[in-house]
Protein backbone atom coordinates (compact mmCIF):
# COMPACT_ATOMS: atom_id res chain seq x y z
CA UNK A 1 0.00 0.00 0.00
CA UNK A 2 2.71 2.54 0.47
CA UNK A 3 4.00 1.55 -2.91
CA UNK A 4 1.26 4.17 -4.06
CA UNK A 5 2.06 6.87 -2.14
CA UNK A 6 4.02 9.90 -3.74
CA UNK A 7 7.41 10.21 -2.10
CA UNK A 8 8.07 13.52 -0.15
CA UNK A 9 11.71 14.68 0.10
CA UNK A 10 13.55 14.66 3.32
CA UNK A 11 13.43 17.75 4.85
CA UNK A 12 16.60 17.15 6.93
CA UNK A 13 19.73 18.34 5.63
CA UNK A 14 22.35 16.15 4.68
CA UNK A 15 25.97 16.23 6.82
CA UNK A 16 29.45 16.04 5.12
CA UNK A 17 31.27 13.60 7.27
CA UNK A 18 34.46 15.31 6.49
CA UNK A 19 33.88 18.64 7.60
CA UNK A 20 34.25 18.50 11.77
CA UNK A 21 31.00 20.05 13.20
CA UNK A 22 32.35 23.63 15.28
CA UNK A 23 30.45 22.96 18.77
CA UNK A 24 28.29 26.04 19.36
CA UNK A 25 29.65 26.91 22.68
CA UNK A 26 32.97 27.94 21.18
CA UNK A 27 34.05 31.33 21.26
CA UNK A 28 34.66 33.48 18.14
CA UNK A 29 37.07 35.86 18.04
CA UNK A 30 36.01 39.41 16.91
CA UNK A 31 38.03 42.48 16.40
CA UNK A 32 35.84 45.66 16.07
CA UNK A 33 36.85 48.81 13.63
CA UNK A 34 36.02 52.15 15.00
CA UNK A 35 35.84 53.66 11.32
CA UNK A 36 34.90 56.92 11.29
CA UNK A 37 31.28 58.52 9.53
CA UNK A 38 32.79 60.79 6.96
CA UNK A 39 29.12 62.52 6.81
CA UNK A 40 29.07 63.64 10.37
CA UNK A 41 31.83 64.90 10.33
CA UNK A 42 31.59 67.19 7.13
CA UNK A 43 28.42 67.99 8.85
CA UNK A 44 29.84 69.25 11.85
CA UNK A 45 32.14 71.41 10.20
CA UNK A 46 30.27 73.24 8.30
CA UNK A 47 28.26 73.97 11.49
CA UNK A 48 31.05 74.71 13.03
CA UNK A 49 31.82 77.69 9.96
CA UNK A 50 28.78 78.70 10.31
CA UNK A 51 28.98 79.57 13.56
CA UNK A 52 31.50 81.33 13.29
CA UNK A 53 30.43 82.85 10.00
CA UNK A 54 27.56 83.95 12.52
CA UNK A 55 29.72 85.14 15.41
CA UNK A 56 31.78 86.92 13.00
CA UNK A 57 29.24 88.89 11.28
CA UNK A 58 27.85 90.13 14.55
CA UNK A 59 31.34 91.08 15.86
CA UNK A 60 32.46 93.64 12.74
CA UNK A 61 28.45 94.74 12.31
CA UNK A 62 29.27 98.52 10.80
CA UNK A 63 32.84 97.85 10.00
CA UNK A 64 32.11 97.93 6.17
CA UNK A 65 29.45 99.18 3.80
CA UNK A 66 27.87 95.59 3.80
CA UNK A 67 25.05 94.60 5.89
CA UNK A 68 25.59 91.61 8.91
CA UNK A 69 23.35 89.67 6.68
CA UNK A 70 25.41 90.46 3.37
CA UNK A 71 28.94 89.31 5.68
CA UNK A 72 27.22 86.41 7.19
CA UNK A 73 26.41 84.69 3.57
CA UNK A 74 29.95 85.70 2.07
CA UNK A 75 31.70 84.30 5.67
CA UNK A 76 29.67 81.17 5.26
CA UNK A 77 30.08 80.68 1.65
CA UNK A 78 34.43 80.70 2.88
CA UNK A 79 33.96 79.64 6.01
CA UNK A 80 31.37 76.93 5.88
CA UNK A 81 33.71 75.11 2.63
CA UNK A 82 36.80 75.45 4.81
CA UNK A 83 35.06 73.57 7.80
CA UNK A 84 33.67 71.08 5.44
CA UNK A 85 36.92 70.23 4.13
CA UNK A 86 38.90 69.86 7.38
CA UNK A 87 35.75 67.46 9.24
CA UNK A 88 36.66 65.43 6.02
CA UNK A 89 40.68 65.56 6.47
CA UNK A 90 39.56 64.94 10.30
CA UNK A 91 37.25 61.86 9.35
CA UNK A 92 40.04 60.62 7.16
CA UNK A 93 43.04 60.66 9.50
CA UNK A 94 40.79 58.95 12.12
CA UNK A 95 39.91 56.55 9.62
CA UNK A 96 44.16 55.89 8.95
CA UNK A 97 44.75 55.41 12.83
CA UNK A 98 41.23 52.47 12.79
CA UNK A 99 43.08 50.75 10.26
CA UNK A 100 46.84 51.43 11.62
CA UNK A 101 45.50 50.11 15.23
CA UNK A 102 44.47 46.87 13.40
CA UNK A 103 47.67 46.36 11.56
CA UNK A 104 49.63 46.29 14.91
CA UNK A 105 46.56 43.68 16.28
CA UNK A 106 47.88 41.19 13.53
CA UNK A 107 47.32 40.52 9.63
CA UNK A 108 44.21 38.04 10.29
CA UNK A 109 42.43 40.86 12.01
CA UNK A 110 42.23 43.02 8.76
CA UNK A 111 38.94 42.64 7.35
């Protein structure tokens, strides 16, 4: 009678003998890579220039024939570029002392 029956596959897995099973309860060895977010910190600096943009424009208000307004923008247009450029030189050289710090761990640490 069970000749008739349609044969369903078996849903467990088969094992390689050869491979040796890793018993769960082993620990694993994990080296973790404080790598820097690039973003943030191009973020951050041009906060950072415009703040001071800001600051700056308040400070030397009547000094010229251009309104605070007028030196804010033109501060921030310098100012805000230059602070974007060194959170990205910042972001980078963090970035070069992650990966230097995992050199000097060992070569099977790089990932």
């Amino acid at each position: 009678m069970s000749e008739n029956l349609p044969q369903t596959p078996d849903p467990t897995p088969a094992v390689d003998d050869a491979a040796p099973a890793a018993p769960d309860d082993a620990p694993i060895e994990v080296r973790h890579r404080r790598a820097p977010r690039y973003g943030r910190f191009i973020t951050t600096g041009l906060i950072l220039g415009g703040f001071t943009s800001f600051v700056i424009a308040i400070l030397t208000r009547g000094w010229s024939a251009l309104a605070a307004s007028d030196t804010f923008w033109l501060l921030l247009m310098v100012l805000g570029v230059v602070g974007m450029i060194a959170g990205a030189a910042l972001a980078y050289l963090l970035d070069r002392r992650s990966l230097a710090a995992i050199d000097r761990q060992g070569p099977e640490a790089r990932p």
